[in-house]
C-alpha atoms as a PDB file:
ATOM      1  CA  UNK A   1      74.978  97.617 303.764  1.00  0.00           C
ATOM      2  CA  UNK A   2      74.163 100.531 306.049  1.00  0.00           C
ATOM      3  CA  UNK A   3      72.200 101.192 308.555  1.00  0.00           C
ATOM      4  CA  UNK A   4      71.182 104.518 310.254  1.00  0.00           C
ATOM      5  CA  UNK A   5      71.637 105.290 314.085  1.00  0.00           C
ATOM      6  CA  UNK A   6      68.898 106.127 315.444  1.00  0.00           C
ATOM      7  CA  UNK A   7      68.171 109.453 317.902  1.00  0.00           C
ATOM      8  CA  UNK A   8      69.278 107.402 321.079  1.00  0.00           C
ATOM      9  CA  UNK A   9      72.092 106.019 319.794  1.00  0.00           C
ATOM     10  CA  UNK A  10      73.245 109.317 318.125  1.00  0.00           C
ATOM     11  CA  UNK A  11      73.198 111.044 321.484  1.00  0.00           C
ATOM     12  CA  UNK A  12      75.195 107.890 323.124  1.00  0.00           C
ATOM     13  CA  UNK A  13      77.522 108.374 320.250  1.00  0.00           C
ATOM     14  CA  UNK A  14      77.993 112.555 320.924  1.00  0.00           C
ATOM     15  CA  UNK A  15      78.225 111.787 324.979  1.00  0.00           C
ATOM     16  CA  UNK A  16      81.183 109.882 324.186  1.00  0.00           C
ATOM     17  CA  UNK A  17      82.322 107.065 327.034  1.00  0.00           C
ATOM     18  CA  UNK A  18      83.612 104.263 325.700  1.00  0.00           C
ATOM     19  CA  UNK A  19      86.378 104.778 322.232  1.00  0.00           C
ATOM     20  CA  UNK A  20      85.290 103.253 320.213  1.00  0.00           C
ATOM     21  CA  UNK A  21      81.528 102.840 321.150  1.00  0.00           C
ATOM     22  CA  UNK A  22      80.414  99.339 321.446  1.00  0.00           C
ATOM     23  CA  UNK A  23      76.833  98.246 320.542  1.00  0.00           C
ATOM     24  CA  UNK A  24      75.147  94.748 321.811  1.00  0.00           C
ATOM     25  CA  UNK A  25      72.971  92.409 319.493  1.00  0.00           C
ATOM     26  CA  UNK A  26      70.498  91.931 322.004  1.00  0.00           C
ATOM     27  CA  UNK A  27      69.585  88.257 320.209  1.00  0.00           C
ATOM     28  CA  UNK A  28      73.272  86.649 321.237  1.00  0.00           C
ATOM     29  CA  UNK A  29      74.488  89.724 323.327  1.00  0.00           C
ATOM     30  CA  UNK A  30      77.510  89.690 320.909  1.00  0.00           C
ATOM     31  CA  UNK A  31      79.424  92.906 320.960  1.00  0.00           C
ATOM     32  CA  UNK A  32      80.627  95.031 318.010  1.00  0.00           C
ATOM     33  CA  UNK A  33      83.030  98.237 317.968  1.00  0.00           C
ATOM     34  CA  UNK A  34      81.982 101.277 315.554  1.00  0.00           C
ATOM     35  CA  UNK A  35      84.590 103.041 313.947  1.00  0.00           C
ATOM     36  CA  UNK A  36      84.927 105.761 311.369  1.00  0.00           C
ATOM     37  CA  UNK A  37      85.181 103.955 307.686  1.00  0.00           C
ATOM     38  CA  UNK A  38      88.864 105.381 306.961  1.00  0.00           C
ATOM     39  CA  UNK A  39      89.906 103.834 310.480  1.00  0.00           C
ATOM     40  CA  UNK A  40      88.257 100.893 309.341  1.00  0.00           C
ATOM     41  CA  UNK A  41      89.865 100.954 305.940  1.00  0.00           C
ATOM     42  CA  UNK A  42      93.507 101.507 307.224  1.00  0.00           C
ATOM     43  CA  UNK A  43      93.228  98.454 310.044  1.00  0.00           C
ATOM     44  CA  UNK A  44      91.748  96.161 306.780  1.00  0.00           C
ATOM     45  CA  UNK A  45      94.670  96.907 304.824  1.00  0.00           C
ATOM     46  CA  UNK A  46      97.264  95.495 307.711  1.00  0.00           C
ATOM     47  CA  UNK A  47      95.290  92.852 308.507  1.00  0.00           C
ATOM     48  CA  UNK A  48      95.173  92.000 304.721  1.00  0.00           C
ATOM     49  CA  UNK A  49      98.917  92.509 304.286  1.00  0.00           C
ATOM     50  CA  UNK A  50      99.546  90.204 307.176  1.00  0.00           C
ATOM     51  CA  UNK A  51      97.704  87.665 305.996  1.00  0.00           C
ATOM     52  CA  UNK A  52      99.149  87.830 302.278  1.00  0.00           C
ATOM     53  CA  UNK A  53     102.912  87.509 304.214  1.00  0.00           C
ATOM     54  CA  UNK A  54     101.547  84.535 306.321  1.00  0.00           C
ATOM     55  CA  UNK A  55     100.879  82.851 303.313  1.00  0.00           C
ATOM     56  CA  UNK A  56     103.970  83.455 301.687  1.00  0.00           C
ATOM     57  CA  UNK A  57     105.906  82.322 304.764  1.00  0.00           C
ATOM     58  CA  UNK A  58     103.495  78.995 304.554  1.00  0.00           C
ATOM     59  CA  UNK A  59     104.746  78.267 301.205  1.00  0.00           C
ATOM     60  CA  UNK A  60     108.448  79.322 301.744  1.00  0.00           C
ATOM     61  CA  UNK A  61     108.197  76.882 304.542  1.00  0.00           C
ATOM     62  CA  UNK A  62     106.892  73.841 302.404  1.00  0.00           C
ATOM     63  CA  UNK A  63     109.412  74.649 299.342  1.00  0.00           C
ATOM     64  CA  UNK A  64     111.983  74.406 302.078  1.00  0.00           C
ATOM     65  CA  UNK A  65     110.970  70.850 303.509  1.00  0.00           C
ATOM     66  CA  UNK A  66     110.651  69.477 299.930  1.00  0.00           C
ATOM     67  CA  UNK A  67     113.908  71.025 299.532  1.00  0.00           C
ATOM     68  CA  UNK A  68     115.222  69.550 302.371  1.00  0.00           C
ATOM     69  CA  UNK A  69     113.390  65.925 301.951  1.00  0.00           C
ATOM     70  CA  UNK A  70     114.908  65.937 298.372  1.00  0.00           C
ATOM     71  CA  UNK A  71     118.637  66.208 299.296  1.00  0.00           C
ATOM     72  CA  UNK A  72     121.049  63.601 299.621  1.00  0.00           C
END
């Protein structure tokens, strides 16, 4: 989904401040960080890639318990 900036918050965009610029839900004044798609992109990959290894270390753990339960 996309939605288009309007005027105002074009020009708060070009006057720069605040990198990245931050906008406010006004309904539960919770905060959210605009950045450029291939930023965006690049930070989903890591954050996908550390998840995939977490879950690999989760199961490397467990096969090493049962293979530690199992032993004599």
């Amino acid at each position: 989904m996309s939605i288009e900036l309007t005027t105002q918050q074009l020009q708060a965009l070009d006057a720069g401040g605040e990198t990245p610029p931050r906008v406010v839900d006004p309904r539960n004044h919770e905060a959210y960080v605009l950045i450029p798609v291939p930023e965006y992109e690049a930070v989903r990959e890591i954050l996908d890639e550390e998840k995939r290894q977490n879950a690999i270390r989760a199961v490397g753990l467990v096969n090493a318990a049962r293979r530690m339960e199992s032993e004599p």
